[in-house]
PDB file of N, CA and C in Angstrom:
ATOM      1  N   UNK A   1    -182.096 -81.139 -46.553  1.00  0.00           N
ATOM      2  CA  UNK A   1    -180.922 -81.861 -46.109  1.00  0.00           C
ATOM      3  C   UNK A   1    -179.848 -80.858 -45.702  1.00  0.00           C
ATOM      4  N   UNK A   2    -179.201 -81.583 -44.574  1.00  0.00           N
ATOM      5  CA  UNK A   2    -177.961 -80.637 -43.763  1.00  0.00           C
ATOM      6  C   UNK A   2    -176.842 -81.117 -44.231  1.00  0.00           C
ATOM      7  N   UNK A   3    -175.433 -80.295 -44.607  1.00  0.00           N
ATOM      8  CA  UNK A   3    -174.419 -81.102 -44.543  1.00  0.00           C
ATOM      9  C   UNK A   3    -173.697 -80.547 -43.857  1.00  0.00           C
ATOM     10  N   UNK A   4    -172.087 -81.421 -43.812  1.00  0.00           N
ATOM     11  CA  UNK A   4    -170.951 -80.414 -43.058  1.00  0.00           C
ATOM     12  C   UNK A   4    -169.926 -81.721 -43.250  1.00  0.00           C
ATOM     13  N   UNK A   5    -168.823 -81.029 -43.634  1.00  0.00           N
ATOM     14  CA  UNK A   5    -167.392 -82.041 -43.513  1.00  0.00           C
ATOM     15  C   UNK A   5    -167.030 -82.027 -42.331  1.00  0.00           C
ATOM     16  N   UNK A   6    -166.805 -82.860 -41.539  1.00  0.00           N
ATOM     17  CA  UNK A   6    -166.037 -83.216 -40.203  1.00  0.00           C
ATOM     18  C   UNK A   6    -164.748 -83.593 -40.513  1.00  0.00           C
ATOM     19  N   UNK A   7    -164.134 -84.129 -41.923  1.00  0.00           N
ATOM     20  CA  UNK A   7    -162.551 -84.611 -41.951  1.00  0.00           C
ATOM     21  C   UNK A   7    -162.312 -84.923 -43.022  1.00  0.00           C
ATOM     22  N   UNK A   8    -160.851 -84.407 -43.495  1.00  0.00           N
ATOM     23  CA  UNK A   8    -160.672 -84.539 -44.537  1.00  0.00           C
ATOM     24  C   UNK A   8    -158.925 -84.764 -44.418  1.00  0.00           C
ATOM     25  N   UNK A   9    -158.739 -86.176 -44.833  1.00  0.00           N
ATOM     26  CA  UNK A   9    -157.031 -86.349 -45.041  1.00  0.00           C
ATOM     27  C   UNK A   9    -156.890 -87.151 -46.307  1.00  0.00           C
ATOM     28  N   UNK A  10    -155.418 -87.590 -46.361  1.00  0.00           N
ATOM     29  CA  UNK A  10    -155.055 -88.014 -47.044  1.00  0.00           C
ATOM     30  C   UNK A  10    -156.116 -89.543 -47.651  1.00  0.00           C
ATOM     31  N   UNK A  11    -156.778 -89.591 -46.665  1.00  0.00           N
ATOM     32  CA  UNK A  11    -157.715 -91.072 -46.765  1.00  0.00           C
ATOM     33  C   UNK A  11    -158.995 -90.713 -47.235  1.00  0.00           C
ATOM     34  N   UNK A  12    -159.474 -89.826 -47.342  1.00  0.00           N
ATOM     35  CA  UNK A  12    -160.712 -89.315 -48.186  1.00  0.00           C
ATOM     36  C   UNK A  12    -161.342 -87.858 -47.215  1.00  0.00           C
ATOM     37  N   UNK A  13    -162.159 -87.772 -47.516  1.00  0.00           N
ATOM     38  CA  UNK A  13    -163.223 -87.167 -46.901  1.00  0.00           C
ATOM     39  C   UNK A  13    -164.609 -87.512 -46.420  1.00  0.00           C
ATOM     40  N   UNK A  14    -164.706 -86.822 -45.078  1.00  0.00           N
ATOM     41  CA  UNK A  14    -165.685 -87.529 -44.075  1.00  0.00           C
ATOM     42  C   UNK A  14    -166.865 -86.374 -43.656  1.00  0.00           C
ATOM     43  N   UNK A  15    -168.481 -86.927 -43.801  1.00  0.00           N
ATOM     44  CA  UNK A  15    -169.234 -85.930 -44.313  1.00  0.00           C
ATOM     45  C   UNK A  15    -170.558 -86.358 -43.143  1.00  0.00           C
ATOM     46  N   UNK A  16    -171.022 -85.549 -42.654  1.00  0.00           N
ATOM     47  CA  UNK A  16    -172.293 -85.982 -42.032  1.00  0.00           C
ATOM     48  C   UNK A  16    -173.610 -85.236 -42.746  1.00  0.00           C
ATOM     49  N   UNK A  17    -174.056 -86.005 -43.246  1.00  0.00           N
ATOM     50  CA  UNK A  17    -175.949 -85.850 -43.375  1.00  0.00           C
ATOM     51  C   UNK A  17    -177.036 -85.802 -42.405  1.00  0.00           C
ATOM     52  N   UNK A  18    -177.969 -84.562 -42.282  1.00  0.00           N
ATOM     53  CA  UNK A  18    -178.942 -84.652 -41.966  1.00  0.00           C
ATOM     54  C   UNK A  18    -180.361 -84.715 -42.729  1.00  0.00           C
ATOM     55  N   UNK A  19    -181.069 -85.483 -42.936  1.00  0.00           N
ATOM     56  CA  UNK A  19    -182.224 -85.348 -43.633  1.00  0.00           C
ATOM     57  C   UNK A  19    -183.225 -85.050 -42.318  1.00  0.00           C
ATOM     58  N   UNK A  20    -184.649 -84.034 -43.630  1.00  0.00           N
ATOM     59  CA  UNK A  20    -185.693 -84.148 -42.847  1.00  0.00           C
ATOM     60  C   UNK A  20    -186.675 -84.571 -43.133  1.00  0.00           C
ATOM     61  N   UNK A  21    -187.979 -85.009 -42.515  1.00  0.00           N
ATOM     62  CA  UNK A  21    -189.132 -85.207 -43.485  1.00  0.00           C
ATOM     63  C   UNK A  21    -189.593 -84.740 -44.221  1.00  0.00           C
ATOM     64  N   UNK A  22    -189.567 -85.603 -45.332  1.00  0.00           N
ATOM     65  CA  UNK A  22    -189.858 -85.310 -46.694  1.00  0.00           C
ATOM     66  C   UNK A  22    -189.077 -85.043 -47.651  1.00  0.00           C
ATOM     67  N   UNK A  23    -187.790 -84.647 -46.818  1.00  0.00           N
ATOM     68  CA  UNK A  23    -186.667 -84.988 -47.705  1.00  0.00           C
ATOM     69  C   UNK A  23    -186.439 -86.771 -48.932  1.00  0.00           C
ATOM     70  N   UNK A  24    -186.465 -86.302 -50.166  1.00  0.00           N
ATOM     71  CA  UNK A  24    -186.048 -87.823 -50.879  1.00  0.00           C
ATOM     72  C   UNK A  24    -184.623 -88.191 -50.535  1.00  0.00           C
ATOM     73  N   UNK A  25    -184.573 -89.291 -49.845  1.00  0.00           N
ATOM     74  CA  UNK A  25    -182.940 -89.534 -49.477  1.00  0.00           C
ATOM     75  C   UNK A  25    -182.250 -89.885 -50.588  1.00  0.00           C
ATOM     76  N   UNK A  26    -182.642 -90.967 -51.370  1.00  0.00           N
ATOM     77  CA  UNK A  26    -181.694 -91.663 -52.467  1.00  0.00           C
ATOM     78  C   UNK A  26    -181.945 -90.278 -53.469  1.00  0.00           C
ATOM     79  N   UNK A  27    -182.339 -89.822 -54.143  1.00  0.00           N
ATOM     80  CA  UNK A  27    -182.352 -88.357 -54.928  1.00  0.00           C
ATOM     81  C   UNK A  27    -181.473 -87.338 -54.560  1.00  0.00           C
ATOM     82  N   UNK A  28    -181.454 -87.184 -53.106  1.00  0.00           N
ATOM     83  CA  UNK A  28    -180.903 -86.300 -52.587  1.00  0.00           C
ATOM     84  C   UNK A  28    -179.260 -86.436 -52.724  1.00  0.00           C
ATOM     85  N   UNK A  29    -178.729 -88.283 -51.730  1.00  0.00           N
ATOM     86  CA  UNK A  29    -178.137 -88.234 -51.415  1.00  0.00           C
ATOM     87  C   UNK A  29    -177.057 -88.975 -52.601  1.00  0.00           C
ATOM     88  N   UNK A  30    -177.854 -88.910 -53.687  1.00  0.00           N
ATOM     89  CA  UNK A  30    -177.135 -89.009 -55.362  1.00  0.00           C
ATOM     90  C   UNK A  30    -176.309 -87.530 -55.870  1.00  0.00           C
ATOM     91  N   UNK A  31    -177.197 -86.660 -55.750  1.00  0.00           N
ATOM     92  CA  UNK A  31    -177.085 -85.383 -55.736  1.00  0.00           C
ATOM     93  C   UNK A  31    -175.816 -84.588 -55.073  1.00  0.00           C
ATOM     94  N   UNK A  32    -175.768 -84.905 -53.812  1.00  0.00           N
ATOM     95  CA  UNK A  32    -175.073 -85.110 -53.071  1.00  0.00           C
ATOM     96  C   UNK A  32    -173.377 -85.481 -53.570  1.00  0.00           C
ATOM     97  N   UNK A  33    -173.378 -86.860 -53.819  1.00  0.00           N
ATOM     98  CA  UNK A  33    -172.052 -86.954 -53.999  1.00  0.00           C
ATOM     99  C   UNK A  33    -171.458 -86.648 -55.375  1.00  0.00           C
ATOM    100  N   UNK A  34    -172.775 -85.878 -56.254  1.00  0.00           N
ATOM    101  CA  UNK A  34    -172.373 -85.397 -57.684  1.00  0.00           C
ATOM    102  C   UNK A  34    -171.635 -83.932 -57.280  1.00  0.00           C
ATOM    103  N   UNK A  35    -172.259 -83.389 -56.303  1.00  0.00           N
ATOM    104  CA  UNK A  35    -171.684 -82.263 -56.330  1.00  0.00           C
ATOM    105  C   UNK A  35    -170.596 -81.826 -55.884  1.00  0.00           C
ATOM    106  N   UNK A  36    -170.079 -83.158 -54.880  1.00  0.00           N
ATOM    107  CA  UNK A  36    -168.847 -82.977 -54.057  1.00  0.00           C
ATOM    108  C   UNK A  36    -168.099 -84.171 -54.963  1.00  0.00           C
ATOM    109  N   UNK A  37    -168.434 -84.417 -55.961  1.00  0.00           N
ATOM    110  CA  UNK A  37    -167.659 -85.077 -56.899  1.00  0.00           C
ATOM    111  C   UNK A  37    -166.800 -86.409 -56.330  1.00  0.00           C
ATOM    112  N   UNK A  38    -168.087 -87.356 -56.095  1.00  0.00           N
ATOM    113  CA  UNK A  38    -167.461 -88.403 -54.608  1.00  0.00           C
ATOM    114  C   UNK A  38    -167.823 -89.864 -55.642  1.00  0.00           C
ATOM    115  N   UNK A  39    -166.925 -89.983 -56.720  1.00  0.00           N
ATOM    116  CA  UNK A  39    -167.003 -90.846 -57.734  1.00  0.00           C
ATOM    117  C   UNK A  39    -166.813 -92.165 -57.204  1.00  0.00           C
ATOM    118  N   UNK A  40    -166.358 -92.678 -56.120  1.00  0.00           N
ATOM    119  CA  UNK A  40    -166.501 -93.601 -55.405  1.00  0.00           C
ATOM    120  C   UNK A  40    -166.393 -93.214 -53.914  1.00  0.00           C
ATOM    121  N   UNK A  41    -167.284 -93.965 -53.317  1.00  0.00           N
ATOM    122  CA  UNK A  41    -167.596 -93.494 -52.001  1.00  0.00           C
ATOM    123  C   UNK A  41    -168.305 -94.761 -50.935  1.00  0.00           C
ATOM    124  N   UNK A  42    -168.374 -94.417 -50.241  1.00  0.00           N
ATOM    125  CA  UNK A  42    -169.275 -95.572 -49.097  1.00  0.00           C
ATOM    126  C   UNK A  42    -169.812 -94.812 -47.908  1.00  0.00           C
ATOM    127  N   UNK A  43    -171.024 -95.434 -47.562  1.00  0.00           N
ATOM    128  CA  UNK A  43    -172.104 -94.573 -46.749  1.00  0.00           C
ATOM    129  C   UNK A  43    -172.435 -95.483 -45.444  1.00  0.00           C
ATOM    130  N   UNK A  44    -172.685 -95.004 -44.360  1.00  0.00           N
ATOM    131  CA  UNK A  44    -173.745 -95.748 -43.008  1.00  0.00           C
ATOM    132  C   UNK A  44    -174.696 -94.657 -42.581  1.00  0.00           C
ATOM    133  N   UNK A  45    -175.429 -95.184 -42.150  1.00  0.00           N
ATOM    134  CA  UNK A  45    -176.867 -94.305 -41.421  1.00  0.00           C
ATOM    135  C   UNK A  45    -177.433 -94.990 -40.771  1.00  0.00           C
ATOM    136  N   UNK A  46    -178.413 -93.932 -39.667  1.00  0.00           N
ATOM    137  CA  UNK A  46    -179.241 -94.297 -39.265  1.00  0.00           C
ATOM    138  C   UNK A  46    -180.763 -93.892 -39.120  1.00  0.00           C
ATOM    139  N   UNK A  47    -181.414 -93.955 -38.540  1.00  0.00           N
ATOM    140  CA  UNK A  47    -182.840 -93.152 -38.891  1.00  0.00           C
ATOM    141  C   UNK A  47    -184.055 -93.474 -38.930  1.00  0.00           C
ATOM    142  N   UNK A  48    -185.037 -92.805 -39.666  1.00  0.00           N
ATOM    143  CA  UNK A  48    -186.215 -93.811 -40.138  1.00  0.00           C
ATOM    144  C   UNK A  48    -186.772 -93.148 -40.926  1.00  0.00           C
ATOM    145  N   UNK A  49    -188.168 -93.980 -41.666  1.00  0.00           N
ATOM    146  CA  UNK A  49    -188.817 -93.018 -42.732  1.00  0.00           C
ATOM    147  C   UNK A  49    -190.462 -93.329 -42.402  1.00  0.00           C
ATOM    148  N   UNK A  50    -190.717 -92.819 -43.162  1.00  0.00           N
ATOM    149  CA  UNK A  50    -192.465 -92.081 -42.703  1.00  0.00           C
ATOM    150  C   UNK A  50    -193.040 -93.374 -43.853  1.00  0.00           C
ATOM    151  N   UNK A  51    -192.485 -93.399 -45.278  1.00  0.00           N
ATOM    152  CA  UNK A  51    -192.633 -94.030 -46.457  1.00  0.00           C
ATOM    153  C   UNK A  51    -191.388 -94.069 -47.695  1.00  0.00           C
ATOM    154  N   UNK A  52    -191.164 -95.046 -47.551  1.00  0.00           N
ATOM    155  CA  UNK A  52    -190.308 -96.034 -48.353  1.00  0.00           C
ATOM    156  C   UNK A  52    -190.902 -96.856 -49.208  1.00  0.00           C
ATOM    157  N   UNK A  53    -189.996 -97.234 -50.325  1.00  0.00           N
ATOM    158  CA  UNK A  53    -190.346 -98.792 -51.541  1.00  0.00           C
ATOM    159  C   UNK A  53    -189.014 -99.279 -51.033  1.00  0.00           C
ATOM    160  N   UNK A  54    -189.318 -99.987 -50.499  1.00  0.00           N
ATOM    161  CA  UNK A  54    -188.116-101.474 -50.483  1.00  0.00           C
ATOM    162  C   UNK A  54    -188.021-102.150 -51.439  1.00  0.00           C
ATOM    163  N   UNK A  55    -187.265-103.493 -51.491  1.00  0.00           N
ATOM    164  CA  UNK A  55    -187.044-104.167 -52.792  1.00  0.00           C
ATOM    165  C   UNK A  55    -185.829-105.168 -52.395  1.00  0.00           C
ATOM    166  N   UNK A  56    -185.924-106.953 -53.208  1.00  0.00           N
ATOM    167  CA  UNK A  56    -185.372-106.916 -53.118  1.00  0.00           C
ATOM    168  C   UNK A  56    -185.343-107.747 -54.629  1.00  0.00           C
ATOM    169  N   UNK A  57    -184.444-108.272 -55.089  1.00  0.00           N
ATOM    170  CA  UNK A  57    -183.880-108.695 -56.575  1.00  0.00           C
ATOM    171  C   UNK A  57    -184.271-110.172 -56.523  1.00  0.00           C
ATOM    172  N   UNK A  58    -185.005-110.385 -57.600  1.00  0.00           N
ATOM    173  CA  UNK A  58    -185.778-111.827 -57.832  1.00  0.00           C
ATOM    174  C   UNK A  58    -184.984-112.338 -59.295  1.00  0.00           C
ATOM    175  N   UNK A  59    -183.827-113.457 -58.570  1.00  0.00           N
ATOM    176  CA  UNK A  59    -183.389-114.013 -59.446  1.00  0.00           C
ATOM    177  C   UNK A  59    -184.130-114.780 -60.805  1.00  0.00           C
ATOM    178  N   UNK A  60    -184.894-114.774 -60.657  1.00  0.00           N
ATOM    179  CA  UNK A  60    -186.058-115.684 -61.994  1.00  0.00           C
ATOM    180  C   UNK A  60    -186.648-114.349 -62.790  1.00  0.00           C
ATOM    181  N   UNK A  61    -187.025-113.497 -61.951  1.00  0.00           N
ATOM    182  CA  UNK A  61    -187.755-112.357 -63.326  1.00  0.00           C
ATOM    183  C   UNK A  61    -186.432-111.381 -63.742  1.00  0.00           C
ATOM    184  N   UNK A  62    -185.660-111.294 -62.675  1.00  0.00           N
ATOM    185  CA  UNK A  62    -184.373-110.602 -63.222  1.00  0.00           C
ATOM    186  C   UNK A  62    -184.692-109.080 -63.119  1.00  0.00           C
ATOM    187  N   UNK A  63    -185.569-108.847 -61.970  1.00  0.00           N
ATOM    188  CA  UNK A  63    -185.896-107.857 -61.700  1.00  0.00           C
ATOM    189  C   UNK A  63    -186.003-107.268 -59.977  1.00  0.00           C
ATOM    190  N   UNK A  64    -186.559-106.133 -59.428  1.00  0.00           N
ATOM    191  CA  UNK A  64    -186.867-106.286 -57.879  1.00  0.00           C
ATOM    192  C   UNK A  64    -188.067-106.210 -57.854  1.00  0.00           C
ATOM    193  N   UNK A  65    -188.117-106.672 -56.791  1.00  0.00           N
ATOM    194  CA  UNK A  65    -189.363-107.197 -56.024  1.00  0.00           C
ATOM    195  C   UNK A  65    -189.596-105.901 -55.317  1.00  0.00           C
ATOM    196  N   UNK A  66    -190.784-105.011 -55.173  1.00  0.00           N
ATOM    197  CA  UNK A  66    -190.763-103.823 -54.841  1.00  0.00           C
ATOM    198  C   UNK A  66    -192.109-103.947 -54.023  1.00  0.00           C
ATOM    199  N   UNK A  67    -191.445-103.168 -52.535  1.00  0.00           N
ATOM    200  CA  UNK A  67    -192.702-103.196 -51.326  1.00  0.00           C
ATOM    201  C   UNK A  67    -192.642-101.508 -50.816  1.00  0.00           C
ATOM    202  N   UNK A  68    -194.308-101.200 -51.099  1.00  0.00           N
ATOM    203  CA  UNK A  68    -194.487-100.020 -50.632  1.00  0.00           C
ATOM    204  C   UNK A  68    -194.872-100.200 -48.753  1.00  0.00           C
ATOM    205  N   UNK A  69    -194.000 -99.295 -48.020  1.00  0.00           N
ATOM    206  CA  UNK A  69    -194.126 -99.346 -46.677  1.00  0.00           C
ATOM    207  C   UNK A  69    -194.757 -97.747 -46.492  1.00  0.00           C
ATOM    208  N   UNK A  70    -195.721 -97.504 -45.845  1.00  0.00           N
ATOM    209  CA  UNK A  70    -196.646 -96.372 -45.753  1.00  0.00           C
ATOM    210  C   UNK A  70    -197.061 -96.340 -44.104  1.00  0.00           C
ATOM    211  N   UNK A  71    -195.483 -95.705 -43.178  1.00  0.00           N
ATOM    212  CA  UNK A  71    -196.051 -96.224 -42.324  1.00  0.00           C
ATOM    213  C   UNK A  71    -194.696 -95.721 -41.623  1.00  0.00           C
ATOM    214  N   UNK A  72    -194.257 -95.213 -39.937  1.00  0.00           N
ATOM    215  CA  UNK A  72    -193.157 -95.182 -39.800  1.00  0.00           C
ATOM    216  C   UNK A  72    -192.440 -96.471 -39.300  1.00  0.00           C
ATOM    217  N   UNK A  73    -191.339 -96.435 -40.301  1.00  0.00           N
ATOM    218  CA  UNK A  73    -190.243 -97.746 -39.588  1.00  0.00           C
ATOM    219  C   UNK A  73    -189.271 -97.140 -39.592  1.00  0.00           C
ATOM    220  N   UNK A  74    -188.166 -97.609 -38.736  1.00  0.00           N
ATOM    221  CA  UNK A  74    -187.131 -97.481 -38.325  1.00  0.00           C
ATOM    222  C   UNK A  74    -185.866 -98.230 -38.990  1.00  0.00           C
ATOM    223  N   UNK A  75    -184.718 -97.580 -39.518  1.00  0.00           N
ATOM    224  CA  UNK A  75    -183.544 -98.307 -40.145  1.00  0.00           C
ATOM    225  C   UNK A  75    -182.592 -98.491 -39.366  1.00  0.00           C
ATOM    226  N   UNK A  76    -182.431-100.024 -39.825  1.00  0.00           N
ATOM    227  CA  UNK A  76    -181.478-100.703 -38.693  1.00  0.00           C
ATOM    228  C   UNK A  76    -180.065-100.300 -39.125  1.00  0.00           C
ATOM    229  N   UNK A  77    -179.772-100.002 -40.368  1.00  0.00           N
ATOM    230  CA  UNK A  77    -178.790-100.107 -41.278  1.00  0.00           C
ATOM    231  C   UNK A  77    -178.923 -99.678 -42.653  1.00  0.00           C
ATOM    232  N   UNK A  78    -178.525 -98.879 -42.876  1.00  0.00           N
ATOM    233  CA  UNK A  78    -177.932 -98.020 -44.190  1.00  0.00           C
ATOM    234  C   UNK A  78    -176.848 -98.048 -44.206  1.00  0.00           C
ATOM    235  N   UNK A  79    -176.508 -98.649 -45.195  1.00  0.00           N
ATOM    236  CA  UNK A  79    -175.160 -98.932 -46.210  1.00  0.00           C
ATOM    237  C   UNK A  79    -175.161 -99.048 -47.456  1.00  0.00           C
ATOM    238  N   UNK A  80    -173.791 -98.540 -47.883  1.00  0.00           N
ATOM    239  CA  UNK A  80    -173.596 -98.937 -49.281  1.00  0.00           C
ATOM    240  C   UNK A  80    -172.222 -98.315 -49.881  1.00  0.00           C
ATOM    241  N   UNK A  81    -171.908 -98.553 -50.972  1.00  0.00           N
ATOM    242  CA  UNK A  81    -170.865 -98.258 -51.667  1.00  0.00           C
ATOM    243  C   UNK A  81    -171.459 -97.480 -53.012  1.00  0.00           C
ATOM    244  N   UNK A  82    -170.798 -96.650 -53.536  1.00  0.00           N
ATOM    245  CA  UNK A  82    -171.037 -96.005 -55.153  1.00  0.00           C
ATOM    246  C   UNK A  82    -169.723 -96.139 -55.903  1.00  0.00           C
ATOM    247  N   UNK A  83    -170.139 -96.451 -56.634  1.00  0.00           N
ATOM    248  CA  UNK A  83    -169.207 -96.547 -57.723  1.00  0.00           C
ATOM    249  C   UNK A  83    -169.946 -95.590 -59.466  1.00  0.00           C
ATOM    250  N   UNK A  84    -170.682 -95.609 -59.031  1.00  0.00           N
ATOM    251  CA  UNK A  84    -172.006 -94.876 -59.937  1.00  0.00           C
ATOM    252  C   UNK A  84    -172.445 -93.860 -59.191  1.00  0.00           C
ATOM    253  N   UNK A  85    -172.542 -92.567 -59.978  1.00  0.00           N
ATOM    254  CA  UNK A  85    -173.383 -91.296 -59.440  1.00  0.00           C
ATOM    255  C   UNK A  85    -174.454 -91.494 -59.522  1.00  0.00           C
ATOM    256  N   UNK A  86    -175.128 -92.821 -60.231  1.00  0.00           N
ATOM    257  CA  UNK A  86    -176.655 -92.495 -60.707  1.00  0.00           C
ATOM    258  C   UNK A  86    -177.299 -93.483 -59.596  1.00  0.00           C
ATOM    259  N   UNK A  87    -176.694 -94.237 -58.857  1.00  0.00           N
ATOM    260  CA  UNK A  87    -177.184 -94.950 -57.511  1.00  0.00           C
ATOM    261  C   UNK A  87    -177.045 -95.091 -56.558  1.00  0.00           C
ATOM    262  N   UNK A  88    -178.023 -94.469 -55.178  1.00  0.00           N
ATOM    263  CA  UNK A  88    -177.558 -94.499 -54.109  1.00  0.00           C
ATOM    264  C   UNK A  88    -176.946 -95.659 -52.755  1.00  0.00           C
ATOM    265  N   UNK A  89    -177.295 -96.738 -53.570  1.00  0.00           N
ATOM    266  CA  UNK A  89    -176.882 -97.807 -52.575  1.00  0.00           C
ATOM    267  C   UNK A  89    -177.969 -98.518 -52.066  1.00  0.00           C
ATOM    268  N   UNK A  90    -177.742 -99.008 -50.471  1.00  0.00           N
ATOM    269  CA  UNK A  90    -178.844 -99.981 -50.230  1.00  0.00           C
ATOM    270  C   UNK A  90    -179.299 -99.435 -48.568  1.00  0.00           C
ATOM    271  N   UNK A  91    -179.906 -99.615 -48.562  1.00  0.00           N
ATOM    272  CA  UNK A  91    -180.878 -99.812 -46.627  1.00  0.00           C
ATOM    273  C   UNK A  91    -181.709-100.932 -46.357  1.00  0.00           C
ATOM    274  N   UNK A  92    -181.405-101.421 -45.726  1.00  0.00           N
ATOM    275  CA  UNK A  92    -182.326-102.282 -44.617  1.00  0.00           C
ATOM    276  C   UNK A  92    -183.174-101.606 -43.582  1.00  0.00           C
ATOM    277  N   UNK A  93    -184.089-102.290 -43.530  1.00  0.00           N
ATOM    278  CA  UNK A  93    -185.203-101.513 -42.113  1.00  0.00           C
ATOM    279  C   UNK A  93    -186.222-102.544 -41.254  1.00  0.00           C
ATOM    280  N   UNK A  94    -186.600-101.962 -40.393  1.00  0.00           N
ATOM    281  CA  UNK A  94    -187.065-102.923 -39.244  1.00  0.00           C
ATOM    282  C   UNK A  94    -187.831-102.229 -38.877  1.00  0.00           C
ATOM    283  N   UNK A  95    -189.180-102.650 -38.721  1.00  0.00           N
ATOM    284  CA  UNK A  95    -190.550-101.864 -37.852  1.00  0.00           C
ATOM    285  C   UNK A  95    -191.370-103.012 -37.146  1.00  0.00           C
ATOM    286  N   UNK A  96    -191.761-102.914 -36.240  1.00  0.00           N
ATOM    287  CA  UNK A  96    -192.885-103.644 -35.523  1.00  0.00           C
ATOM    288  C   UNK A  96    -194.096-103.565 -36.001  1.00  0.00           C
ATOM    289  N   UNK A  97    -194.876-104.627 -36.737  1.00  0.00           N
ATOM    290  CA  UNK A  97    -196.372-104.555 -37.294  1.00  0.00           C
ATOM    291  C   UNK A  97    -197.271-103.925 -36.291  1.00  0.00           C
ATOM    292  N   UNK A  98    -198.066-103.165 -36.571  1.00  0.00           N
ATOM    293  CA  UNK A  98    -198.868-102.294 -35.673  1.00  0.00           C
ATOM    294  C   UNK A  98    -199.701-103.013 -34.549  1.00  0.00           C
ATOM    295  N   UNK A  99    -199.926-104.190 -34.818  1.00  0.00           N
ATOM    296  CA  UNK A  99    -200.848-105.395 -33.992  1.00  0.00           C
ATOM    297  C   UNK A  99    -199.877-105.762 -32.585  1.00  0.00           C
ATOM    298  N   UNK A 100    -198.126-105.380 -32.512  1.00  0.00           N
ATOM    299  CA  UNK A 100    -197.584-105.396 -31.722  1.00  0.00           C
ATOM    300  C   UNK A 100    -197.324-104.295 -31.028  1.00  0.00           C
ATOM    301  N   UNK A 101    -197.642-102.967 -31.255  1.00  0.00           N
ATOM    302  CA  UNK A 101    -196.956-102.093 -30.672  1.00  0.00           C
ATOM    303  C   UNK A 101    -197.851-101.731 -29.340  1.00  0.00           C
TER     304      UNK A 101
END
C-alpha cells in the first residue's frame, strides 16, 4: 500500500490510498488509521479485488451472512465511517457472472 496526504486544514486531513494485489485492504487500511491516529474518520474508494468475503447481517441469527467471491469484481462503492480502530467499514461490489461477459 501507497500513501500520501494531499490536505490538511483546520477540517481534518485528506489522504489518498493506493493498494496492490494482494494487498489485505481492511487489515491494512485499519492499520492505517492507527498509525496516523485517525480515531474517527470516513473513507470512499474505488477499485476492485481478485477475492473478497462479503457479508451481509442476518437479523434472526444475529450474525453475517458471509460470501466467498473468488473471482475479479469490481467496486462500485467503498464507504464508511470509523469510529473504532479495530474496523474498517463497509464496500459494496458489482461483477458480471461469467456466463455474461
Amino acid at each position: 500500500m501507497k500513501s500520501k496526504k494531499i490536505q490538511q486544514d483546520s477540517g481534518g486531513k485528506t489522504f489518498v490510498l493506493v493498494f496492490s494485489p494482494g494487498d489485505q485492504v481492511p487489515s491494512q487500511l485499519v492499520e492505517f488509521a492507527r498509525q496516523q491516529r485517525l480515531d474517527a474518520s470516513r473513507f470512499t474508494g474505488i477499485g476492485g479485488f481478485t477475492q473478497v468475503t462479503l457479508g451481509y447481517f442476518e437479523l434472526g441469527r444475529k450474525d453475517y451472512k458471509r460470501i466467498e467471491v473468488n473471482e475479479q469484481v469490481e467496486v462500485l462503492i467503498s464507504h464508511g465511517q470509523r469510529c473504532d480502530q479495530r474496523k474498517p467499514g463497509r464496500v459494496a461490489e458489482g461483477s458480471c457472472p461469467r456466463d455474461h461477459r
